[in-house]
N, C-alpha and C. Protein backbone atom coordinates (compact mmCIF):
# COMPACT_ATOMS: atom_id res chain seq x y z
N UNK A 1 -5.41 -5.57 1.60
CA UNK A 1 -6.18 -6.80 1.69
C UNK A 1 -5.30 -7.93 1.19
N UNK A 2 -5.12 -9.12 2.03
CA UNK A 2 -4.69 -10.35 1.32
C UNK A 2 -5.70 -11.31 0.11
N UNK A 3 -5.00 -11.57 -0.22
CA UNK A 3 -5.90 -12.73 -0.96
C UNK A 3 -6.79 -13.60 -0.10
N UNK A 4 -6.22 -14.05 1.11
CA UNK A 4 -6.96 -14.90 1.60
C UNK A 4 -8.26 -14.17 2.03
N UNK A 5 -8.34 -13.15 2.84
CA UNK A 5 -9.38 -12.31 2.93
C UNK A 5 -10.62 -12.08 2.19
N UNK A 6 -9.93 -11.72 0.50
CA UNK A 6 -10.45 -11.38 -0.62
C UNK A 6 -11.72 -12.67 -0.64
N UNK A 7 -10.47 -14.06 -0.58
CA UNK A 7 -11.42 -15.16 -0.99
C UNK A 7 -12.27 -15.68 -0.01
N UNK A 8 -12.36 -15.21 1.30
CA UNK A 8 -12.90 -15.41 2.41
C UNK A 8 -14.44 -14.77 2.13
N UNK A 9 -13.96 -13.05 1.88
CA UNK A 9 -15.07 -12.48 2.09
C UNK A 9 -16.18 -12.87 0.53
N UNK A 10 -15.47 -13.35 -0.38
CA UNK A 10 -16.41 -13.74 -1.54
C UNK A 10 -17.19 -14.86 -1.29
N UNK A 11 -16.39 -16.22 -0.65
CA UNK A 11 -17.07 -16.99 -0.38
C UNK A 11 -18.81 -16.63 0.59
N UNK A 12 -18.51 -15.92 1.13
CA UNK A 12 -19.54 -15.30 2.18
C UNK A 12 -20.62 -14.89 1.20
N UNK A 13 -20.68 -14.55 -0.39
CA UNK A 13 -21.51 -14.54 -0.84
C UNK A 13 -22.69 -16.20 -1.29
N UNK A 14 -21.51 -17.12 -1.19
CA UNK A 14 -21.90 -18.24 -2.13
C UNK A 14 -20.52 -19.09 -2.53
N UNK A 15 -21.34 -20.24 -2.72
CA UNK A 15 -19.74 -21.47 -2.58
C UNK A 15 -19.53 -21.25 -4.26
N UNK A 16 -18.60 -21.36 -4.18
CA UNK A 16 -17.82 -20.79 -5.70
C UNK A 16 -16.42 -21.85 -6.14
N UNK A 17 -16.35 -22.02 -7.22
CA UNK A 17 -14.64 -22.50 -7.54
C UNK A 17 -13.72 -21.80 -8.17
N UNK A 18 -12.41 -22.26 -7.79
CA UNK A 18 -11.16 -21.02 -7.88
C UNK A 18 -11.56 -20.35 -8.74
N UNK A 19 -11.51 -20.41 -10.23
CA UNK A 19 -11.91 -19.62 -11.38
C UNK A 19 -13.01 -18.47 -11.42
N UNK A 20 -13.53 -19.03 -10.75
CA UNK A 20 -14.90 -17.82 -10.30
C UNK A 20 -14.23 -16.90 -9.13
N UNK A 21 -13.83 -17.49 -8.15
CA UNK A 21 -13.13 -16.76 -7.54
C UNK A 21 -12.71 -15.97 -8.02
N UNK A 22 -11.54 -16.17 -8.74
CA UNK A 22 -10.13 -15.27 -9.42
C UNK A 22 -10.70 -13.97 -10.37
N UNK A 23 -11.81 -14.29 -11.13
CA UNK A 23 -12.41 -13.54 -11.50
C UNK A 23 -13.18 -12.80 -11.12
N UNK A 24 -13.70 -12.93 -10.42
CA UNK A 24 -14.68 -12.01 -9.15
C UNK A 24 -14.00 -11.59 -8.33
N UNK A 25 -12.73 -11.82 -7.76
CA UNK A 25 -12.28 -10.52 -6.84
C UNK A 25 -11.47 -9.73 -7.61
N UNK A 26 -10.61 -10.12 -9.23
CA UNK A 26 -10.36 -9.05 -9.78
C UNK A 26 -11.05 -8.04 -10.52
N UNK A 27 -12.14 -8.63 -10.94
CA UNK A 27 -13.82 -7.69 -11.32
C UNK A 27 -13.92 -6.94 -9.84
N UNK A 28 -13.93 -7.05 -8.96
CA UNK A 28 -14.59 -6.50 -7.66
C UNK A 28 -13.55 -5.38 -7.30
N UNK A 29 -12.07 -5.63 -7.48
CA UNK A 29 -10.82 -4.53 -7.08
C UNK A 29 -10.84 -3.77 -8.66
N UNK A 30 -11.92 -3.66 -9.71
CA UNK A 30 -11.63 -2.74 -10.82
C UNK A 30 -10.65 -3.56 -11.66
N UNK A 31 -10.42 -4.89 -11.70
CA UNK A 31 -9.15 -5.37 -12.87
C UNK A 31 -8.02 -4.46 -12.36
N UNK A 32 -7.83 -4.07 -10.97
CA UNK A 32 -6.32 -3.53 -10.59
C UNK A 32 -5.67 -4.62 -9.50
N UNK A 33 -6.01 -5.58 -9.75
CA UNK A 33 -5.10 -6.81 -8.70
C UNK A 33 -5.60 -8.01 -9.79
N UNK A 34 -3.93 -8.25 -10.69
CA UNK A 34 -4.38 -9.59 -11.28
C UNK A 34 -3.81 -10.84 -10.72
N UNK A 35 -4.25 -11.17 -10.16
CA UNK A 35 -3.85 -12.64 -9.40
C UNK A 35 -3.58 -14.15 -10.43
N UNK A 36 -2.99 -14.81 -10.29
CA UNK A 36 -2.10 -15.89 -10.74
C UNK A 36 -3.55 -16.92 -10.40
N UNK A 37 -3.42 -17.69 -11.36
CA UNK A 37 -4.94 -18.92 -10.79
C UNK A 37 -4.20 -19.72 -9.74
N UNK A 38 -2.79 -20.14 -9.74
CA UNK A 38 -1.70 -21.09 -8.87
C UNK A 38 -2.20 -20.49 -7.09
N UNK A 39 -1.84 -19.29 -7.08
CA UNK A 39 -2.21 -18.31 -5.93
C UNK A 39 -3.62 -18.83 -5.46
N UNK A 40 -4.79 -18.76 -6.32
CA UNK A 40 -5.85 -19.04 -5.81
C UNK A 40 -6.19 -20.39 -5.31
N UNK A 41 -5.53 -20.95 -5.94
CA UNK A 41 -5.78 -22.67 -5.33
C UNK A 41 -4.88 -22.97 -4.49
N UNK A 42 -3.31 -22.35 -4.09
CA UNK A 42 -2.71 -22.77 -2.99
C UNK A 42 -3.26 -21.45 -1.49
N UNK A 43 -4.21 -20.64 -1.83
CA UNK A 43 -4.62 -19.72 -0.50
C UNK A 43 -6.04 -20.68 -0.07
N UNK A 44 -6.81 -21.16 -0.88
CA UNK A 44 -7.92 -21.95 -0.85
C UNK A 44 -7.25 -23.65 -0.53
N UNK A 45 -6.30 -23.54 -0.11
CA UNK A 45 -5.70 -25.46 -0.04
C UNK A 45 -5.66 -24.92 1.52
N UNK A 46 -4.81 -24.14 1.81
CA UNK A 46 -4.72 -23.17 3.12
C UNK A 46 -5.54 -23.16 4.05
N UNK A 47 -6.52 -22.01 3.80
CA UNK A 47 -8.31 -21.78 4.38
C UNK A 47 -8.66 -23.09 4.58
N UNK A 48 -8.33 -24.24 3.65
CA UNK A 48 -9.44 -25.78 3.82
C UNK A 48 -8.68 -26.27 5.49
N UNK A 49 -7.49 -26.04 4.96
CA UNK A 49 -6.32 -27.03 6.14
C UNK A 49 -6.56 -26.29 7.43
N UNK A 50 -6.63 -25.02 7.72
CA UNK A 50 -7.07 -24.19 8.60
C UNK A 50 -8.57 -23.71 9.20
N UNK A 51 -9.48 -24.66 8.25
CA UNK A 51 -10.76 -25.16 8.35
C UNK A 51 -11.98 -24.06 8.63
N UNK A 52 -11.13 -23.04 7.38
CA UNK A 52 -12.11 -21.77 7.18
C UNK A 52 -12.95 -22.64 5.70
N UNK A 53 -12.96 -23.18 5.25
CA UNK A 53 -13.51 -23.10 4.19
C UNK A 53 -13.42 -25.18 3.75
N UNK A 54 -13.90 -25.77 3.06
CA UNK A 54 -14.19 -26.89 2.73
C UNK A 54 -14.56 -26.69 0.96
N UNK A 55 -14.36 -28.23 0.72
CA UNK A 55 -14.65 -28.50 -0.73
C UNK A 55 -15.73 -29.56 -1.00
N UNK A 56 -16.19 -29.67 -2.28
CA UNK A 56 -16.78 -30.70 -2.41
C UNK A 56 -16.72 -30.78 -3.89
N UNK A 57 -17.02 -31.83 -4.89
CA UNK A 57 -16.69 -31.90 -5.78
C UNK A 57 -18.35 -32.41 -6.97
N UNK A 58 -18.28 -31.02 -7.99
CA UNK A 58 -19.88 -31.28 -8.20
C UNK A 58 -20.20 -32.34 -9.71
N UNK A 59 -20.84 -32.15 -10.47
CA UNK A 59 -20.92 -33.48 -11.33
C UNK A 59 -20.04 -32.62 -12.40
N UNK A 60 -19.81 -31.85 -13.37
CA UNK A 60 -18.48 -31.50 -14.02
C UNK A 60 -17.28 -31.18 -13.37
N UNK A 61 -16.64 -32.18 -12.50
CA UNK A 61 -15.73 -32.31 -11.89
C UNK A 61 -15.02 -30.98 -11.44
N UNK A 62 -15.56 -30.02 -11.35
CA UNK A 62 -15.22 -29.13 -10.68
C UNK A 62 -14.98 -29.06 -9.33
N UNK A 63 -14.23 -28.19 -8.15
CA UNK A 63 -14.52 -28.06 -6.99
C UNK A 63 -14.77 -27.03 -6.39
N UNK A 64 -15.56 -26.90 -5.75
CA UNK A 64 -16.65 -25.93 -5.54
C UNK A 64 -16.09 -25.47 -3.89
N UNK A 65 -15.81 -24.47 -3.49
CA UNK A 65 -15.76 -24.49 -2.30
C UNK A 65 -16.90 -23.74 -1.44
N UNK A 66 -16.67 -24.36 0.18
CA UNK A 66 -17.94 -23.09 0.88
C UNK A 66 -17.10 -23.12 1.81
N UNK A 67 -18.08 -21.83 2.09
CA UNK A 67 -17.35 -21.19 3.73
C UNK A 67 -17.59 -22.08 4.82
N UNK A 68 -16.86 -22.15 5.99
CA UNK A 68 -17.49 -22.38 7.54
C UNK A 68 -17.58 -21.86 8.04
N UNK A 69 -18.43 -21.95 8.97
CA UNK A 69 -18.89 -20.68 10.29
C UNK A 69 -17.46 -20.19 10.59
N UNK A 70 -16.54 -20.55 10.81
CA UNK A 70 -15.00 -20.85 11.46
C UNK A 70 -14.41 -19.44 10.05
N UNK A 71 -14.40 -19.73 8.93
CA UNK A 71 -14.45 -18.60 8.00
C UNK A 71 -15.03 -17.47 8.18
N UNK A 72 -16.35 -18.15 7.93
CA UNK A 72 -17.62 -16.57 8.34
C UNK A 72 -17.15 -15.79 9.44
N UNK A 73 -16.51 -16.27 10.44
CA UNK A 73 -16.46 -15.26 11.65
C UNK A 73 -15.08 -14.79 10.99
N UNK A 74 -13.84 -15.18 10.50
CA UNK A 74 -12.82 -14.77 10.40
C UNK A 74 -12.72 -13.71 9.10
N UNK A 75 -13.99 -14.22 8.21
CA UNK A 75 -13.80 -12.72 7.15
C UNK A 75 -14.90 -11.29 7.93
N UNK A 76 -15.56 -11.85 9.02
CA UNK A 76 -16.01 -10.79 9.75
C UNK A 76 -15.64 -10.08 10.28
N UNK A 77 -14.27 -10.84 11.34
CA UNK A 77 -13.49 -10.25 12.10
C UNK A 77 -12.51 -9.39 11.21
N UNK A 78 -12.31 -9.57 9.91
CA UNK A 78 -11.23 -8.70 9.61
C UNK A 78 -11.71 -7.50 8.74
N UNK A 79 -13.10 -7.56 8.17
CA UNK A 79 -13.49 -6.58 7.76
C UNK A 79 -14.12 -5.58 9.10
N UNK A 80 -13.99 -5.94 10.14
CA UNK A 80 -14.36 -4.85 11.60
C UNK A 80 -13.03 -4.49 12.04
N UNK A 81 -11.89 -4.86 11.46
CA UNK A 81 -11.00 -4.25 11.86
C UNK A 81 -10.54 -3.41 11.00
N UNK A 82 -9.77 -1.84 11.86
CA UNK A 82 -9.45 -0.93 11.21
C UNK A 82 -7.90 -1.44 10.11
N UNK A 83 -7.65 -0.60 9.00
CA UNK A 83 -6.51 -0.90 8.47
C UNK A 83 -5.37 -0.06 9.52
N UNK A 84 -4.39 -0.52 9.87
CA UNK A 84 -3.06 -0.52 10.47
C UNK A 84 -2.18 0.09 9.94
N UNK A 85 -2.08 1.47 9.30
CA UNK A 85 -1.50 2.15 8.34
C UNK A 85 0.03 2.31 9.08
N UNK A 86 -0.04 2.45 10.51
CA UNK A 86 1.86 2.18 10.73
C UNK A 86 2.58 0.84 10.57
N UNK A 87 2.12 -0.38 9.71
CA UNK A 87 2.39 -0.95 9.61
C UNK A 87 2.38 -1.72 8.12
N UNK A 88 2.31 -0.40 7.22
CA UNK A 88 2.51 -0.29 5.91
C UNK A 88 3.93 -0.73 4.99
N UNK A 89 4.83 -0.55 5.68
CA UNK A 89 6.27 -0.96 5.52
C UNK A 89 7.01 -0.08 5.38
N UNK A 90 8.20 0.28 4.58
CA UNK A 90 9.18 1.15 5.23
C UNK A 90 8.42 2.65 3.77
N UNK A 91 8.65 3.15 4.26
CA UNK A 91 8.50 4.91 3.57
C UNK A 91 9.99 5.35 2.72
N UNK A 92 10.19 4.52 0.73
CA UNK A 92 11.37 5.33 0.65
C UNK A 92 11.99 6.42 0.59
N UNK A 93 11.16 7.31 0.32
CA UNK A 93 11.15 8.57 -0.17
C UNK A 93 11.83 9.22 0.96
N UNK A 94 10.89 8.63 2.17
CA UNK A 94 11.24 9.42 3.92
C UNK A 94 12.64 8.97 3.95
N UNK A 95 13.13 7.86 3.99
CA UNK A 95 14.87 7.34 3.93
C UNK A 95 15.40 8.23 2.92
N UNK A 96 15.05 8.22 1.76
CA UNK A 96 16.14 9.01 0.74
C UNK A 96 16.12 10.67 1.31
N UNK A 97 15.20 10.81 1.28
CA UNK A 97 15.47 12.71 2.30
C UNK A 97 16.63 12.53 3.39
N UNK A 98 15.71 12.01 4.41
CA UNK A 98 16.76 11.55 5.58
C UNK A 98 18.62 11.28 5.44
N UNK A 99 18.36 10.37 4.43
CA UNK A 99 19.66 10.18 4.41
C UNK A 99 20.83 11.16 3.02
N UNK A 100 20.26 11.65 2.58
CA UNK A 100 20.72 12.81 1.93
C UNK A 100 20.91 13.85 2.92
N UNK A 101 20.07 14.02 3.65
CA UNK A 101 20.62 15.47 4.65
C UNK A 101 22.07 14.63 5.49
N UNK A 102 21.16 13.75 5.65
CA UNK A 102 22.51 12.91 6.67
C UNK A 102 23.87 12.65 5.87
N UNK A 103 23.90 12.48 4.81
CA UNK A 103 25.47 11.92 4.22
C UNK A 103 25.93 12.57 3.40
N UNK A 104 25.02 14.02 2.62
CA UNK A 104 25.36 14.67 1.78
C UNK A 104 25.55 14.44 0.47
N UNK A 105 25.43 12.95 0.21
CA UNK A 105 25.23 12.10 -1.10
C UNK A 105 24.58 12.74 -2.18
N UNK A 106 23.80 13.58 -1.81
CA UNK A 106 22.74 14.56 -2.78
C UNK A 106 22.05 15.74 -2.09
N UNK A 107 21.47 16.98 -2.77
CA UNK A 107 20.70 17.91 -1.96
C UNK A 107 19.86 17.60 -1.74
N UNK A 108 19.16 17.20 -0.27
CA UNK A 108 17.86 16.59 -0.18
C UNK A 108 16.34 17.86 -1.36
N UNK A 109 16.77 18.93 -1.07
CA UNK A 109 15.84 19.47 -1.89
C UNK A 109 15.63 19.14 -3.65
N UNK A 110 17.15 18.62 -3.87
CA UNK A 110 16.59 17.73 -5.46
C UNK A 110 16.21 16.49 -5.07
N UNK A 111 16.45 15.83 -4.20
CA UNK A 111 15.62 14.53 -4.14
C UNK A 111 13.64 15.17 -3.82
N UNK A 112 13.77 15.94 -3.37
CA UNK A 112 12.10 16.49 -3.17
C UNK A 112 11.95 16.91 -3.97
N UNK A 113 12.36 17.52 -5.12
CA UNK A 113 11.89 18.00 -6.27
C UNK A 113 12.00 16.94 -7.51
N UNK A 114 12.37 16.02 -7.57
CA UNK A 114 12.24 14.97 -8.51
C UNK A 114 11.26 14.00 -8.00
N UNK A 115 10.76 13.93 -6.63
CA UNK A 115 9.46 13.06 -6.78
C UNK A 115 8.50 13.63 -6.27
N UNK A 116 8.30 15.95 -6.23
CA UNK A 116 8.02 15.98 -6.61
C UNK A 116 6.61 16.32 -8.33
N UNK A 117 8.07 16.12 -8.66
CA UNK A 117 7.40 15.90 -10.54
C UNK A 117 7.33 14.78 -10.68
N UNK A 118 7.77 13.41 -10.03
CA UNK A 118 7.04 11.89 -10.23
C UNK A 118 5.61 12.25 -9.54
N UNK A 119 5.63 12.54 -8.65
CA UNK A 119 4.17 12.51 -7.92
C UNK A 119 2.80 13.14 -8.93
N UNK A 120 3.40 14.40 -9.04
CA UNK A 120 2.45 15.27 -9.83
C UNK A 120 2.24 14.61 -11.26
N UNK A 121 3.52 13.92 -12.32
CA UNK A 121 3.27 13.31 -13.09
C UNK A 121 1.66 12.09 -13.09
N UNK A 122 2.03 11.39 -11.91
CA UNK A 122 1.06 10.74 -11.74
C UNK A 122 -0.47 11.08 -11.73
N UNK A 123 -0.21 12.03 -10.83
CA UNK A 123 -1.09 12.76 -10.30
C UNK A 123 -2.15 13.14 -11.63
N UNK A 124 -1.56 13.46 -12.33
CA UNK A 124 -2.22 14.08 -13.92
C UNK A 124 -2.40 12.49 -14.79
N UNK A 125 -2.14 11.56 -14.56
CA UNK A 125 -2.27 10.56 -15.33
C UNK A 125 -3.73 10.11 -14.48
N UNK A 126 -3.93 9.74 -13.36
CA UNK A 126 -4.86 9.41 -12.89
C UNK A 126 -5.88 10.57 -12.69
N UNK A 127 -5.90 11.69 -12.66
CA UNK A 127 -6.69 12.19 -13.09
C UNK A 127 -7.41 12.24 -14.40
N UNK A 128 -6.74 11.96 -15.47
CA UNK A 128 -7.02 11.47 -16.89
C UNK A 128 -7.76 10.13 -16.99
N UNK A 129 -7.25 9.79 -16.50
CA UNK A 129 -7.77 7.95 -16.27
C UNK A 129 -9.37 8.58 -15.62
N UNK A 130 -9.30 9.29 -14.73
CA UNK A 130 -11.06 9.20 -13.89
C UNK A 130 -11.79 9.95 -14.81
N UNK A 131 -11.27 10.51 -15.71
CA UNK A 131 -12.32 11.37 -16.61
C UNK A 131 -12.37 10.32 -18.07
N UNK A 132 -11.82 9.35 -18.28
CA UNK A 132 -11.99 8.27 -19.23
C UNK A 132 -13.76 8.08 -19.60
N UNK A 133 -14.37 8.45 -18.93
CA UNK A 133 -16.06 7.35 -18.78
C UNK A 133 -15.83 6.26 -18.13
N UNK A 134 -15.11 5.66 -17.25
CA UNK A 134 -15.21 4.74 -16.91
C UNK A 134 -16.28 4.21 -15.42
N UNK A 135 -17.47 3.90 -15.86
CA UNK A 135 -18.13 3.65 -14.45
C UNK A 135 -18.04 3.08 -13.25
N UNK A 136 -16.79 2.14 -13.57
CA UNK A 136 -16.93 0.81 -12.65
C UNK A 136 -16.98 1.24 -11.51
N UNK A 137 -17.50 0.78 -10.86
CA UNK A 137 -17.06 1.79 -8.95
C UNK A 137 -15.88 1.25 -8.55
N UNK A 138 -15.54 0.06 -8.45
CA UNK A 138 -14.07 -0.44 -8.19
C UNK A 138 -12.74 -0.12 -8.79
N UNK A 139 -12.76 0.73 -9.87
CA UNK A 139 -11.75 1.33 -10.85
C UNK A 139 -12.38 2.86 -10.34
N UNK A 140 -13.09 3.42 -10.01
CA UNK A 140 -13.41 4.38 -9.46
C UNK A 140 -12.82 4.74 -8.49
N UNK A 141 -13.33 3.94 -7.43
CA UNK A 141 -12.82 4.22 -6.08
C UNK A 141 -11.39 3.90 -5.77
N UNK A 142 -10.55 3.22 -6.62
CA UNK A 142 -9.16 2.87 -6.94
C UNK A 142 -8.50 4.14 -6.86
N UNK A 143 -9.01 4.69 -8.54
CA UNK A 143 -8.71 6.06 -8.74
C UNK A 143 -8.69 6.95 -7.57
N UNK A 144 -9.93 6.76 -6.72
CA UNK A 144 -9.80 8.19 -6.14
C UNK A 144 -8.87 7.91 -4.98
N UNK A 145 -8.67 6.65 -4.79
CA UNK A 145 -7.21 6.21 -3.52
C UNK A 145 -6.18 6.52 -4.11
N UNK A 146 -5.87 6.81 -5.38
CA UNK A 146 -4.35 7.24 -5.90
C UNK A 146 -4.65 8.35 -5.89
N UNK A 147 -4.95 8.85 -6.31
CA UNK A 147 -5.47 10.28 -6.92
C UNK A 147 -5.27 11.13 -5.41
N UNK A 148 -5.41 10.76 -4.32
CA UNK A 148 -5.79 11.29 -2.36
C UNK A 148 -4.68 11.25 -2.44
N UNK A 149 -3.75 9.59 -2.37
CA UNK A 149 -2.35 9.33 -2.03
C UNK A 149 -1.44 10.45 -2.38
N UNK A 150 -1.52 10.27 -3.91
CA UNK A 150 -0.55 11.84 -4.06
C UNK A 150 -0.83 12.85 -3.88
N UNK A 151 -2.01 13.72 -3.89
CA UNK A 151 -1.90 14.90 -3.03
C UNK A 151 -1.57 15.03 -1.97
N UNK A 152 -1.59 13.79 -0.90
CA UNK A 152 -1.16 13.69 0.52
C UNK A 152 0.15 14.15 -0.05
N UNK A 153 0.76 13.49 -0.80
CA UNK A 153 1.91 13.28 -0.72
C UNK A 153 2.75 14.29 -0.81
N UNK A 154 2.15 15.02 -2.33
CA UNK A 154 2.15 16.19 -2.54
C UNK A 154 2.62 17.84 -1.22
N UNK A 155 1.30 17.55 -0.44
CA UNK A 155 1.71 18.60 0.38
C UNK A 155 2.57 17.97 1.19
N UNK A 156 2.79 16.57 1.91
CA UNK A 156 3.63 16.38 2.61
C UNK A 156 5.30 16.52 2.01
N UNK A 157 5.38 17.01 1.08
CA UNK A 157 6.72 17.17 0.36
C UNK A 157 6.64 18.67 0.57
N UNK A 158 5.67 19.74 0.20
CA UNK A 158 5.82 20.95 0.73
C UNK A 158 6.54 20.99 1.92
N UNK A 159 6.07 20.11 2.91
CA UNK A 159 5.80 20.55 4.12
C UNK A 159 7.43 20.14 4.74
N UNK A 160 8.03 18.70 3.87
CA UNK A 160 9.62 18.77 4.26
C UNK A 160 10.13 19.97 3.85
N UNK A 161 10.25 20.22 2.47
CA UNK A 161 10.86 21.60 1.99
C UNK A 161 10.70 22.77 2.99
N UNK A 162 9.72 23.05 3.75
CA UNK A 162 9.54 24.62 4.11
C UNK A 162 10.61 23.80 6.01
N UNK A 163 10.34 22.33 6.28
CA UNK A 163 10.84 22.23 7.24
C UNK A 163 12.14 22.42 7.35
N UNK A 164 12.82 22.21 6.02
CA UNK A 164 14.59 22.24 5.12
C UNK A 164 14.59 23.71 5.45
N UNK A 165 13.81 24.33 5.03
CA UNK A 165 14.08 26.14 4.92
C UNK A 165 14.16 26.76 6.27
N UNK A 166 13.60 26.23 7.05
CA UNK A 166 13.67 26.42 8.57
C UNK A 166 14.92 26.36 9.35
N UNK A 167 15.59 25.11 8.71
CA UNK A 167 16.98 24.24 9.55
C UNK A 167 18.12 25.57 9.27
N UNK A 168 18.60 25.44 10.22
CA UNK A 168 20.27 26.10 10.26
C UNK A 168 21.05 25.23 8.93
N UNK A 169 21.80 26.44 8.20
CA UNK A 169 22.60 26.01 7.39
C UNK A 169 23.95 25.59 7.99
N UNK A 170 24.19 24.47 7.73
CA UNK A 170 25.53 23.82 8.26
C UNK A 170 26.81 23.75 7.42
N UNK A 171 27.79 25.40 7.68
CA UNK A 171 28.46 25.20 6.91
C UNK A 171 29.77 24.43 8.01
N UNK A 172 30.98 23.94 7.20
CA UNK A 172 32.31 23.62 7.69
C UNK A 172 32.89 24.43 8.90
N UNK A 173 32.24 25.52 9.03
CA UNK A 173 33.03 26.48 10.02
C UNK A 173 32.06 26.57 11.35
N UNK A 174 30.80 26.43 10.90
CA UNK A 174 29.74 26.19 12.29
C UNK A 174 29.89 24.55 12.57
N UNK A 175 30.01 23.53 11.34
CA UNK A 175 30.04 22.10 12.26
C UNK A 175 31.35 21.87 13.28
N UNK A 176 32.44 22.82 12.77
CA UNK A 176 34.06 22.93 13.41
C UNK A 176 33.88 23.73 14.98
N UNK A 177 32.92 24.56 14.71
CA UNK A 177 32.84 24.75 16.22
C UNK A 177 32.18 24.47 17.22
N UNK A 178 30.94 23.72 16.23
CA UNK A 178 30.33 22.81 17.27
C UNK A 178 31.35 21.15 17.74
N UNK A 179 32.20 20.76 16.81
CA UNK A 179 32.92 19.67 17.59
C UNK A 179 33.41 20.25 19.08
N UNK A 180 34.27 21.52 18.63
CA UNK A 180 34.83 21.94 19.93
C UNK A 180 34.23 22.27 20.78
N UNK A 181 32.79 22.99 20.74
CA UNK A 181 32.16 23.20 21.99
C UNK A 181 31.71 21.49 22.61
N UNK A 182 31.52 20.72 22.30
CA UNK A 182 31.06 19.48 21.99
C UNK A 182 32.41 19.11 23.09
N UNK A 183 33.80 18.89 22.95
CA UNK A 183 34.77 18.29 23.38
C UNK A 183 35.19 19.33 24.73
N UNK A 184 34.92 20.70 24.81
CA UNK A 184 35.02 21.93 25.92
C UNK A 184 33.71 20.88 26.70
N UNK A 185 33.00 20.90 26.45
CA UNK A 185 31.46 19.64 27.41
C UNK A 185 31.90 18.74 28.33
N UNK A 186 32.38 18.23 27.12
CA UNK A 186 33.02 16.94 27.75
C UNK A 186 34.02 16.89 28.48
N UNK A 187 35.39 17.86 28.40
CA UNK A 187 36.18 17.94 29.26
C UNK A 187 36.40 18.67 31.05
N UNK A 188 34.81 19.28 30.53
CA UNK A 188 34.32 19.53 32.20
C UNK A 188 33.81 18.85 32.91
């Protein structure tokens, strides 16, 4: 979720000013997204100029903003859309495997086994964290998105390892004869 979103879809409750804002969507994400007050008033200068949202100014000189229909439809439209998970950004973990098998820089199987015991580390911290008492549903449901993430992650690290155990071992004397069969190819 962007901020702008965040402050889109709050406004949709009721015209509010930054401060209320800022505080209500980090109350609403569990106090796990702390946002800058600067952020909130230059994404809300934004929304005005792009004529999702308007100001007005009430008798303790505050400014109060509300939504426009022009908003309303645009925090509608984006909460009906699905999240875009191939377009998450780059995967390091997937590069550091990759390129360990590829350059030999390291055994890709210690790079999978050091994150992982980062993963699982975690893994046991946020599980600790959900058994705290903590009710909030937004620190809840946080939890249980980390808590998923690394088990995904978890077996998807099994699942390179057993794919590693599968691969042909490439020693010096099989890559030496694959050049030459490789150049016998080519010279026919």
């Amino acid at each position: 979720m962007g901020l702008k979103e965040g402050l889109l879809c709050l406004l949709a409750t009721g015209d509010s000013h930054g401060y209320e804002l800022k505080t209500e969507l980090e109350a609403t994400t569990g106090d796990t997204w702390q946002i800058n007050i600067g952020q909130i008033y230059t994404t809300l200068q934004r929304l005005e100029r792009d004529g999702l949202v308007v100001h007005s100014n009430v008798a303790d000189g505050r400014v109060v903003y509300s939504l426009t229909e022009a908003g309303r439809l645009a925090a509608s439209e984006w909460m009906a859309k699905p999240v875009d998970l191939a377009v998450a950004g780059r995967d390091e973990i997937s590069l550091k495997i990759l390129i360990a098998i590829r350059s030999g820089i390291d055994d890709p199987r210690r790079v999978i086994e050091r994150q992982r015991g980062s993963t699982m580390a975690l893994l046991q911290d946020y599980t600790t964290l959900k058994t705290g008492g903590d009710e909030d549903i937004g620190w809840l449901l946080y939890l249980d998105r980390l808590i998923f993430s690394a088990e995904a992650e978890l077996r998807w690290l099994d699942k390179v390892e057993s794919r590693l155990e599968a691969m042909p071992v490439e020693t010096e004397e099989t890559a030496d004869l694959q050049e030459v069969e490789t150049r016998e190819e080519v010279s026919r």
